[in-house]
N, C-alpha and C. Protein backbone atom coordinates (compact mmCIF):
# COMPACT_ATOMS: atom_id res chain seq x y z
N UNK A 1 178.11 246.29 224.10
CA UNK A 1 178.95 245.16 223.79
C UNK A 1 178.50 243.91 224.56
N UNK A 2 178.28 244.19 225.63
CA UNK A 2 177.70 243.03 226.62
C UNK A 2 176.53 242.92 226.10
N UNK A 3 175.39 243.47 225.67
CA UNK A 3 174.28 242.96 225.49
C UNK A 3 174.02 242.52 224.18
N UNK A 4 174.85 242.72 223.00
CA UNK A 4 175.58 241.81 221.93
C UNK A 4 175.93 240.36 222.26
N UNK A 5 176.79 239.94 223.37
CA UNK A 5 177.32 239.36 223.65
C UNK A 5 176.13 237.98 224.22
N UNK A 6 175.65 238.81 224.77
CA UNK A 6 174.69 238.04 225.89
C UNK A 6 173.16 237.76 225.10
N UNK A 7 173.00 238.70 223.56
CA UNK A 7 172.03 238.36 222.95
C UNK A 7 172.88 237.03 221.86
N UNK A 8 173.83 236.96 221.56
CA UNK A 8 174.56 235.64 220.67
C UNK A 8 174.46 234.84 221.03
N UNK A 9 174.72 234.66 222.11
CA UNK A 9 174.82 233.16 223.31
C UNK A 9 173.77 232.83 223.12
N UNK A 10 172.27 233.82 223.85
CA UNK A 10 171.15 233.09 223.88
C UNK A 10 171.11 232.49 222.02
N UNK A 11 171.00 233.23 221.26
CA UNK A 11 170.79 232.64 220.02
C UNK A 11 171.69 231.19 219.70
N UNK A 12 172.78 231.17 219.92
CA UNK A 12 173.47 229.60 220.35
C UNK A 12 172.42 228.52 221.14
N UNK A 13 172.71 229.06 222.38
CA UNK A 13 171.90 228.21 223.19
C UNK A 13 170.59 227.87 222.95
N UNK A 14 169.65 228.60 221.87
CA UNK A 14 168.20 228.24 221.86
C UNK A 14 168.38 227.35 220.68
N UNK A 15 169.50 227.49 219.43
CA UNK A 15 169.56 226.74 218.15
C UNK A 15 169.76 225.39 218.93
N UNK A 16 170.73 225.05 219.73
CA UNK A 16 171.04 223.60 220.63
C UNK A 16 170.13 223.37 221.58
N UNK A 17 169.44 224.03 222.08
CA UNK A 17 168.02 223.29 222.97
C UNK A 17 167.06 222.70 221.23
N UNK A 18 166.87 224.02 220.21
CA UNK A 18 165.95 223.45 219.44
C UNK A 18 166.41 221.98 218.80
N UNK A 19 167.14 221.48 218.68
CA UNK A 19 167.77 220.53 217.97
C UNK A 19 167.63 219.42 219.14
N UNK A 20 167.31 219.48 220.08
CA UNK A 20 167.15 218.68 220.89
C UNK A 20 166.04 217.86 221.10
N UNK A 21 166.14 216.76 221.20
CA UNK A 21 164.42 215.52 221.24
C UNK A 21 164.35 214.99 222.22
N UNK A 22 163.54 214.94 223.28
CA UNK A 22 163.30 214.37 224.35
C UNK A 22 162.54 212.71 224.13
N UNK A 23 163.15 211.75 224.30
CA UNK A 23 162.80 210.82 223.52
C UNK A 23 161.62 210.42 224.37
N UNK A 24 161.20 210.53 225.57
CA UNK A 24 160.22 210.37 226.25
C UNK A 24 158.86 211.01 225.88
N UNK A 25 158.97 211.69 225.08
CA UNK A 25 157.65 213.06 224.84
C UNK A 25 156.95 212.06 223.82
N UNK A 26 155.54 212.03 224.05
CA UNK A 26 154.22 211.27 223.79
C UNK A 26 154.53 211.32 221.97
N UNK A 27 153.95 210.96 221.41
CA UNK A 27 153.95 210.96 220.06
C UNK A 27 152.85 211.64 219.41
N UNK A 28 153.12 212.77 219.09
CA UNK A 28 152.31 213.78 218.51
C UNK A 28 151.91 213.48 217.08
N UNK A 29 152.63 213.09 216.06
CA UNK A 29 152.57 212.64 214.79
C UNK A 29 153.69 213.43 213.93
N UNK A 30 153.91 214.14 214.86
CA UNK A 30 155.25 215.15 214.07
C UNK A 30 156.23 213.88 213.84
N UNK A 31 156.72 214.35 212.53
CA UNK A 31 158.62 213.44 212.62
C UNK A 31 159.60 213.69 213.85
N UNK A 32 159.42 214.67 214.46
CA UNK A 32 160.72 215.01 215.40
C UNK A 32 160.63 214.71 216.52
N UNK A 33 158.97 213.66 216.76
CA UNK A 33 158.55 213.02 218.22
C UNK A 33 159.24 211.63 217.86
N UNK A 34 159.10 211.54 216.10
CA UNK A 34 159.63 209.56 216.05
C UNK A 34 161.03 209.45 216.96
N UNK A 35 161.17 208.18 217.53
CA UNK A 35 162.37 207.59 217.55
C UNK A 35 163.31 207.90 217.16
N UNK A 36 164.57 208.46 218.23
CA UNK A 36 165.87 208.64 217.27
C UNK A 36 166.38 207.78 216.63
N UNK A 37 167.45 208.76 215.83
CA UNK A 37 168.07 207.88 214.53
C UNK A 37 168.52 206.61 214.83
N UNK A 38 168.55 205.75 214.68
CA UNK A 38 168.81 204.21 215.03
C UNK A 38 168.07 203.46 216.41
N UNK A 39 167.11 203.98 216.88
CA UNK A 39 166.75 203.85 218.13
C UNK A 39 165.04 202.70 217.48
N UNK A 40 164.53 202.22 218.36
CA UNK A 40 163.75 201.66 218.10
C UNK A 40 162.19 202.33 218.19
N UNK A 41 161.23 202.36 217.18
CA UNK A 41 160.43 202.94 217.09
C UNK A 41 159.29 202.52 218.20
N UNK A 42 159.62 201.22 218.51
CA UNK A 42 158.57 200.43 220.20
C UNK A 42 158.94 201.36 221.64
N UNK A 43 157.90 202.01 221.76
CA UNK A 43 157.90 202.72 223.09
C UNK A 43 157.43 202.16 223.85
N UNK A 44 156.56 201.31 224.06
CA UNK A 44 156.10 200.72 225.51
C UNK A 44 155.68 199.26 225.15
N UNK A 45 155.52 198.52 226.15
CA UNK A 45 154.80 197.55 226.40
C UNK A 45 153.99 196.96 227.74
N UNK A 46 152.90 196.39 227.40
CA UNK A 46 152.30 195.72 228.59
C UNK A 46 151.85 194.52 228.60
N UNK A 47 151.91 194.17 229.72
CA UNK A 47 152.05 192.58 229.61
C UNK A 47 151.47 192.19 231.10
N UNK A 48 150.58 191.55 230.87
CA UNK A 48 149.42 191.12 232.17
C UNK A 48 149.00 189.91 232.21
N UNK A 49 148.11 189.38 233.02
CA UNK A 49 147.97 187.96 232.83
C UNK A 49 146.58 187.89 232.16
N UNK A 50 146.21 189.07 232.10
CA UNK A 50 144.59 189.57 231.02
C UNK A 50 144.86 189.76 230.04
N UNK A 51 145.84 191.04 229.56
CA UNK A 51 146.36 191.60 228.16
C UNK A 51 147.36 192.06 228.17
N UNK A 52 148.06 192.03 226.95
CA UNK A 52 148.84 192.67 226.11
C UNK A 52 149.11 193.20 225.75
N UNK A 53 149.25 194.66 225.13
CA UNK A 53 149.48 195.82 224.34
C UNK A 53 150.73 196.21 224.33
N UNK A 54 151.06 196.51 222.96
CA UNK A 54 152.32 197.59 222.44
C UNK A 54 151.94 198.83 222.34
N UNK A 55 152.99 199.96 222.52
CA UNK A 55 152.51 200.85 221.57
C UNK A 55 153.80 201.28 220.80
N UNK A 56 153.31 201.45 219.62
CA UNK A 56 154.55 201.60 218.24
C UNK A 56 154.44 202.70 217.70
N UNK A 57 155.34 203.66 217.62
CA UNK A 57 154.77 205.21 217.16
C UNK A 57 153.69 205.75 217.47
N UNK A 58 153.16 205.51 219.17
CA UNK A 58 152.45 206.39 219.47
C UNK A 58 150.82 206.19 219.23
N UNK A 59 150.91 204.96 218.13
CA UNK A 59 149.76 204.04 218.71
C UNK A 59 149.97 202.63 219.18
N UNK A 60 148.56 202.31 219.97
CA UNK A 60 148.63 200.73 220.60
C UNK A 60 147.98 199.76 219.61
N UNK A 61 149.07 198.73 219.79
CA UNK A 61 148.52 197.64 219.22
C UNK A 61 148.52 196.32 220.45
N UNK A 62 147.80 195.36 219.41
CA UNK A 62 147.46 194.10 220.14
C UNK A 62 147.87 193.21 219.40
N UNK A 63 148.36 191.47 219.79
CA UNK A 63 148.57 190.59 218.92
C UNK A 63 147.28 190.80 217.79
N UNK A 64 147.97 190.38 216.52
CA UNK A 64 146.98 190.06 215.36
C UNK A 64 147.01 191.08 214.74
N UNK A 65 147.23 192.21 215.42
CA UNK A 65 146.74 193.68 214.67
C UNK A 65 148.32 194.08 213.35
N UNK A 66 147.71 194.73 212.27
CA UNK A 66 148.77 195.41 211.43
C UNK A 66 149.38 196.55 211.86
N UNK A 67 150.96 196.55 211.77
CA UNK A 67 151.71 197.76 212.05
C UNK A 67 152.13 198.25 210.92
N UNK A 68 151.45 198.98 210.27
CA UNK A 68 151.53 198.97 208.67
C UNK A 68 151.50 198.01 207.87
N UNK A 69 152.71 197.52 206.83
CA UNK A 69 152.14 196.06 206.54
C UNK A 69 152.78 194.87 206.96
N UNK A 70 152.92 195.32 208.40
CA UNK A 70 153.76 193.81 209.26
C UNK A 70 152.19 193.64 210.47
N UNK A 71 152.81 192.16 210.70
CA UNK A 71 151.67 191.75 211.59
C UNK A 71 152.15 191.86 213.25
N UNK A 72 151.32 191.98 214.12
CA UNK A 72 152.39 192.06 215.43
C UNK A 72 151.95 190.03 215.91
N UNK A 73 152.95 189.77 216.25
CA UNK A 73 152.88 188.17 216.27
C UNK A 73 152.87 188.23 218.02
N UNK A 74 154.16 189.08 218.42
CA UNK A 74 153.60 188.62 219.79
C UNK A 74 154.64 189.91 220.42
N UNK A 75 153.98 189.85 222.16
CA UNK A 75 154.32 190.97 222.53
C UNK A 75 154.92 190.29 223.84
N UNK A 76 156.38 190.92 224.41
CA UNK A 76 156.87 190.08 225.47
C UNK A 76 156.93 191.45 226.47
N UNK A 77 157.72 191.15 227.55
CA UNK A 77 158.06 192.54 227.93
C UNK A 77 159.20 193.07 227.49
N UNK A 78 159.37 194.06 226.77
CA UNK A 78 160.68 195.28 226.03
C UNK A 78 160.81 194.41 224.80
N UNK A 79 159.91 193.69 224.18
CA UNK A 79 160.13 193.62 222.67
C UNK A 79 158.66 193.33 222.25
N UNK A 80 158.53 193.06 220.73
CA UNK A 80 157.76 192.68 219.99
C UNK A 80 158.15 192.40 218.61
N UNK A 81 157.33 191.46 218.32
CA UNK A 81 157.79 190.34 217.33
C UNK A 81 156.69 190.98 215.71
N UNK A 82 157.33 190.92 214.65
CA UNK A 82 156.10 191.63 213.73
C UNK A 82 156.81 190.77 212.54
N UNK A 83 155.67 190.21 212.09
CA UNK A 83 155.92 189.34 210.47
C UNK A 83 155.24 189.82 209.52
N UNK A 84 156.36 190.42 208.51
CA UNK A 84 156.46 190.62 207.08
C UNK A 84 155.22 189.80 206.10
N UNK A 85 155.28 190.13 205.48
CA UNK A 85 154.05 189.51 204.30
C UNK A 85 154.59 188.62 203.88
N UNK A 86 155.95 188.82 203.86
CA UNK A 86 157.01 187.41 203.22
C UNK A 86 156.86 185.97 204.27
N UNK A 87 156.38 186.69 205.52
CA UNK A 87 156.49 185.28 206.81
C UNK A 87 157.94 185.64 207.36
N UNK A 88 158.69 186.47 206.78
CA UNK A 88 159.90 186.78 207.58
C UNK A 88 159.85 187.66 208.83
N UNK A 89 160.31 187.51 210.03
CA UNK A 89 159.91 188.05 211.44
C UNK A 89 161.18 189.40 211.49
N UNK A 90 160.59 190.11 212.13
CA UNK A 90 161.21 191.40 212.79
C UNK A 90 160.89 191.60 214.47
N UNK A 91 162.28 191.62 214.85
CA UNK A 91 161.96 192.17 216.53
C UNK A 91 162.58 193.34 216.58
N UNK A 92 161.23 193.62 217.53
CA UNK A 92 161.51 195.76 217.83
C UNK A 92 161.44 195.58 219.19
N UNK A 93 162.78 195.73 219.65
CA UNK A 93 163.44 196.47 221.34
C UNK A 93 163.19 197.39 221.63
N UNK A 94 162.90 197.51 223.27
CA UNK A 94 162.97 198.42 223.50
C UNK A 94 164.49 198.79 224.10
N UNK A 95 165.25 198.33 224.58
CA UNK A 95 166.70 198.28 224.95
C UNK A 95 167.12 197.26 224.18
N UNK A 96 168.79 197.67 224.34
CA UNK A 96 169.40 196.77 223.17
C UNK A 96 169.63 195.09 224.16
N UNK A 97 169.99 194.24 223.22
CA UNK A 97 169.87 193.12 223.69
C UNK A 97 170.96 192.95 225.11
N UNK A 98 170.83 192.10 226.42
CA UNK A 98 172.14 191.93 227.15
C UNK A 98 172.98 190.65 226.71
N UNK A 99 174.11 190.51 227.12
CA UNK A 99 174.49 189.95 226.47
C UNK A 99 175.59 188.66 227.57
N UNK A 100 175.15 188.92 228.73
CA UNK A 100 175.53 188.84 230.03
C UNK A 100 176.70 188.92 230.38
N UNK A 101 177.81 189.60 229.50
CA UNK A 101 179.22 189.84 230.01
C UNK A 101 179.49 190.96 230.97
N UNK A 102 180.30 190.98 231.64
CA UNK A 102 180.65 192.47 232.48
C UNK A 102 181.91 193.08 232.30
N UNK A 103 182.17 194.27 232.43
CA UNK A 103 183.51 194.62 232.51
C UNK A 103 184.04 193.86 232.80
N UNK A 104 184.43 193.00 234.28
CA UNK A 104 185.66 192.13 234.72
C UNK A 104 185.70 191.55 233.56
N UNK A 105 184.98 191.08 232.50
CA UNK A 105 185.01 189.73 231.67
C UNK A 105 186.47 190.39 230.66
N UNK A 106 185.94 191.76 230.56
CA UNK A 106 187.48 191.83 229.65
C UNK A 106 188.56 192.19 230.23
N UNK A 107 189.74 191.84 229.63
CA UNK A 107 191.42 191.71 229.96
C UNK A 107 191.85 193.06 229.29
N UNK A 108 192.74 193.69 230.08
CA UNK A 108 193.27 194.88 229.63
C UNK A 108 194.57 194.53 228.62
């Protein structure tokens, strides 16, 4: 009965580790390394007084270069800027924007 018991659990516990994504883990090309669901697909940036580089799903880019069919326009630190074929711009965060309020700011 106990070793019933103690073989279920593990089968629980390994279905909820498997379902689990470590959003830090390198980008293999698998789907289940992308970016979580609503999360931004820009994992890094660098920014020097030499160069630049993004990397966006696990590859690096540079200003000028295509991220499929957007252009990367420019790279700051924790964002990057990418224009559409239309000339319409997209920014990819890496954290969500601040917004400089704090708790005290709100009234109960």
């Amino acid at each position: 009965m106990i070793a019933g018991w103690a073989a279920g659990l593990l089968m629980v516990s390994g279905t909820a580790v498997a379902e689990l994504v470590d959003p830090t883990r390198p980008y293999s090309g698998h789907p289940d390394t992308l970016a979580p669901r609503g999360g931004s697909p820009l994992q890094s940036t660098l920014v020097s007084t030499t160069d630049r580089r993004a990397v966006i799903e696990g590859r690096t880019y540079r200003v000028g270069e295509k991220v499929g069919a957007e252009t990367l326009v420019a790279i700051r630190p924790y964002e990057v800027v990418l224009r559409k074929p239309d000339g319409a711009e997209r920014v990819l965060r890496m954290l969500p924007k601040l917004t400089g309020k704090t708790n005290k700011d709100k009234t109960p």
